[in-house]
C-alpha atoms as a PDB file:
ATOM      1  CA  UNK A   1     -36.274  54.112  20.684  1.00  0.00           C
ATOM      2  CA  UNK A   2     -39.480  53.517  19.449  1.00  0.00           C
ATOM      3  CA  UNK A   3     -39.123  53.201  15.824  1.00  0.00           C
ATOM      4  CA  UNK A   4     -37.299  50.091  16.588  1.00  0.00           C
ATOM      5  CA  UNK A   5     -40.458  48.381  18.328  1.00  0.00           C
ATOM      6  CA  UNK A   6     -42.650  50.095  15.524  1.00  0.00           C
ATOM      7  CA  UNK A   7     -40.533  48.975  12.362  1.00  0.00           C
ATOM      8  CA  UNK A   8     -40.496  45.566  13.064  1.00  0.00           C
ATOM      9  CA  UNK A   9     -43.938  45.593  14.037  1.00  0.00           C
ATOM     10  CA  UNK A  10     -44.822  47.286  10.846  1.00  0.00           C
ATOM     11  CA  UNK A  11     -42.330  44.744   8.478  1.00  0.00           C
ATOM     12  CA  UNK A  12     -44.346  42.004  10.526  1.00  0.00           C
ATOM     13  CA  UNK A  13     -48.088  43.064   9.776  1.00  0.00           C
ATOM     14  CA  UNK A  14     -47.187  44.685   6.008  1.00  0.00           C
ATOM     15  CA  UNK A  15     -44.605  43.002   4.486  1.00  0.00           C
ATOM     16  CA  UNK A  16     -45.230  39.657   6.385  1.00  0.00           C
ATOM     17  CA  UNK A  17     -41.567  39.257   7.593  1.00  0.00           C
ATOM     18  CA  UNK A  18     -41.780  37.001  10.207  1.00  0.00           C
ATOM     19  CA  UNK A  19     -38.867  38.927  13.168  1.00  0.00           C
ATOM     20  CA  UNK A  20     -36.484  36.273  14.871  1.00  0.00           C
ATOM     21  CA  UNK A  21     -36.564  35.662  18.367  1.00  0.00           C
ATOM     22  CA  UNK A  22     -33.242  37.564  19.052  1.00  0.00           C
ATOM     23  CA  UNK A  23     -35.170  40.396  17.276  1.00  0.00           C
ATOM     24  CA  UNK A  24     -38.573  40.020  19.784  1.00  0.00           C
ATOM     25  CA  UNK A  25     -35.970  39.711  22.430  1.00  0.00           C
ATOM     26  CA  UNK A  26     -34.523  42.850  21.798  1.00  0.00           C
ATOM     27  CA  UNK A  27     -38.183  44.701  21.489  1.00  0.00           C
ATOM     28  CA  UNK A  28     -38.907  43.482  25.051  1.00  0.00           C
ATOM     29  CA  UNK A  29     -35.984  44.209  26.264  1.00  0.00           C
ATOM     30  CA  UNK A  30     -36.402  48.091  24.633  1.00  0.00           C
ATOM     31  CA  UNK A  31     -40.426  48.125  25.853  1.00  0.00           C
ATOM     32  CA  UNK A  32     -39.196  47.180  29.411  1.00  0.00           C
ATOM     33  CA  UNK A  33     -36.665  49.768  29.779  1.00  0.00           C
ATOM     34  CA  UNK A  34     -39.254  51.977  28.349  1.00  0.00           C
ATOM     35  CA  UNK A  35     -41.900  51.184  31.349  1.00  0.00           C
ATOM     36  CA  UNK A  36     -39.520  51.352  33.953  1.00  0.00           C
ATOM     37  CA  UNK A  37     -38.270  54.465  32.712  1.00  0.00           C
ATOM     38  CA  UNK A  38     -41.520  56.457  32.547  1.00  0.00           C
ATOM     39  CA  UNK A  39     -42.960  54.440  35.652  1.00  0.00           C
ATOM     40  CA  UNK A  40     -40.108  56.138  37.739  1.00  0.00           C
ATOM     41  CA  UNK A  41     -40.368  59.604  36.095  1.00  0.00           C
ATOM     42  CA  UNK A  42     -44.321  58.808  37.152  1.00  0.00           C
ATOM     43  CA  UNK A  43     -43.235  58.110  40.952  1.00  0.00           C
ATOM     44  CA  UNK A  44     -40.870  61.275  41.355  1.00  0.00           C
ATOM     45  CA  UNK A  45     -42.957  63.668  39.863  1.00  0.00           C
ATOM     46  CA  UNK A  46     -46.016  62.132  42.516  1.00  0.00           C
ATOM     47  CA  UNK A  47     -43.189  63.112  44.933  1.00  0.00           C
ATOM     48  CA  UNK A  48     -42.566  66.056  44.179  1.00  0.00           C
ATOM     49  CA  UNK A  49     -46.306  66.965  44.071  1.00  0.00           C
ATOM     50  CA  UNK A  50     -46.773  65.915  47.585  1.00  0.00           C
ATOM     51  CA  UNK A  51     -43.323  67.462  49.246  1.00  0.00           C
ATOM     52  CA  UNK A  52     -43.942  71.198  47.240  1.00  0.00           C
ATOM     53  CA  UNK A  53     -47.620  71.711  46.019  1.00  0.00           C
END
C-alpha cells in the first residue's frame, strides 16, 4: 500500500507534478487505515503480553 503514498510523493518532489486533491485524499485515506491498522495490531499484542507472559 505504500508505494502509492511514496510514488506520488516522489512524482511531487522529482518531477514537480503537483497531485490533485482527490489524489491527497486518497493518500490520507491509505495513511489512516495504515495507523489504525498497526495501532490495533500494537494494542493486541500488549494484550497478549499481559494475559500469557
Amino acid at each position: 500500500m505504500l508505494e502509492t503514498v511514496f510514488g506520488t510523493i516522489w512524482a511531487w518532489l522529482w518531477l514537480a507534478e503537483v497531485p490533485s486533491r482527490p489524489t491527497l485524499f486518497a493518500v490520507a485515506i491509505i495513511l489512516v487505515a495504515l495507523a489504525l491498522f498497526y495501532w490495533r495490531e500494537a494494542v493486541a499484542a500488549r494484550r497478549l503480553q499481559g494475559i500469557a507472559p
